[in-house]
Protein backbone atom coordinates (compact mmCIF):
# COMPACT_ATOMS: atom_id res chain seq x y z
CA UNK A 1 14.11 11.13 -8.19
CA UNK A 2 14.50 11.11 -4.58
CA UNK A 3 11.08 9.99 -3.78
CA UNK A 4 10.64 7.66 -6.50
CA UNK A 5 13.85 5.52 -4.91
CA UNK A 6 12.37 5.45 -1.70
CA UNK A 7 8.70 4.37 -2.57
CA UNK A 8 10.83 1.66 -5.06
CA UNK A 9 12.68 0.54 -1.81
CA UNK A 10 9.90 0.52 0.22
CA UNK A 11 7.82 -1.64 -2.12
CA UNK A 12 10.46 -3.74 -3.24
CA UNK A 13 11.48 -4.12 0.53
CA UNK A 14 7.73 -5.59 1.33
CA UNK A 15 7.32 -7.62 -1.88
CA UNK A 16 10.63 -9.75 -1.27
CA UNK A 17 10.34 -9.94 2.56
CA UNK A 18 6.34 -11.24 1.56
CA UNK A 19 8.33 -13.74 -1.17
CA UNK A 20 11.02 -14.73 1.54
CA UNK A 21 8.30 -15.32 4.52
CA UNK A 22 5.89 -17.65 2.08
CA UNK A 23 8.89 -19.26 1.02
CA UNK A 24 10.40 -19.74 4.44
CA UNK A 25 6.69 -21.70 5.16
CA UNK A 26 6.36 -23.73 1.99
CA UNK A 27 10.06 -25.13 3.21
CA UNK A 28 8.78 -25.67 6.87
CA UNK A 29 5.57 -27.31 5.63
CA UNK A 30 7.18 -30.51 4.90
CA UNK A 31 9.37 -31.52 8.40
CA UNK A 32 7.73 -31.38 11.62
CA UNK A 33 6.31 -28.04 13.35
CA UNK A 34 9.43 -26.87 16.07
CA UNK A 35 7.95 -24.53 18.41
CA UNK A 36 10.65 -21.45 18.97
CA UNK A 37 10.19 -18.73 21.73
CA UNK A 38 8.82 -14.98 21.26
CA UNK A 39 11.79 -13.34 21.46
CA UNK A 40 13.45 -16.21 18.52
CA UNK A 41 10.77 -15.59 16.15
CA UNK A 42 10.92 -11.57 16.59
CA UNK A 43 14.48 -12.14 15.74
CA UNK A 44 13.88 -14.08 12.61
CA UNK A 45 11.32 -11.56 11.51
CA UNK A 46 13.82 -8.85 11.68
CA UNK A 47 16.61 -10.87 10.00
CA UNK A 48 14.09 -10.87 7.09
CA UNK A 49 13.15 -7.59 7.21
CA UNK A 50 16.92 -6.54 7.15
CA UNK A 51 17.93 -9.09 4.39
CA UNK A 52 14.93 -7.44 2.16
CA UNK A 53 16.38 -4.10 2.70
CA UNK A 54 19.76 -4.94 1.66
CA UNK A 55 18.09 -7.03 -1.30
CA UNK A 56 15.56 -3.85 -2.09
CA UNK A 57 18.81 -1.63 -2.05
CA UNK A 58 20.49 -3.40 -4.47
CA UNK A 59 17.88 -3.72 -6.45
CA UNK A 60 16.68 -0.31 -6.66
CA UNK A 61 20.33 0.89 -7.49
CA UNK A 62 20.70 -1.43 -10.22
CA UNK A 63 17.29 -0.46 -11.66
CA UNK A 64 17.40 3.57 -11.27
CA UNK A 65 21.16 3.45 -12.25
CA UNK A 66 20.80 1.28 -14.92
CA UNK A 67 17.83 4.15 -16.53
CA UNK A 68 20.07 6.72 -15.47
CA UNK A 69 23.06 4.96 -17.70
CA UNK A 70 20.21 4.49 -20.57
CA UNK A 71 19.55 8.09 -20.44
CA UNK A 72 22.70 9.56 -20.46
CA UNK A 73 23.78 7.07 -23.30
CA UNK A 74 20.79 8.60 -25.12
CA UNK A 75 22.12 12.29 -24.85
């Protein structure tokens, strides 16, 4: 069970930080391009990659708990 909540997270941590980075450009497409520095855009990337993780966390405990309820409501 261990390994199956990881490889969830780790999935589920790619797929929303992919969701929240084509996002993030589909806003930007619209207004004007603002040119920010390396060390500003490594930042940003990490804030996404951090705010997937907590997303992918909460996600993967509601799902695995949730079958773990369903089972033991089964008996």
């Amino acid at each position: 069970m261990v390994k199956a909540s990881v490889f969830l997270m780790v999935v589920l941590t790619v797929l929303v930080f992919i969701g929240m980075r084509w996002r993030e450009r589909r806003m930007t497409a619209a207004k004007p391009a603002v040119r920010i520095g390396w060390l500003a855009g490594k930042r940003a990337s990490f804030d996404r990659w951090v705010t997937a993780a907590a997303i992918a966390a909460v996600g993967t405990t509601l799902l695995l708990g949730g079958l773990h309820w369903l089972r033991v409501w089964r008996g």
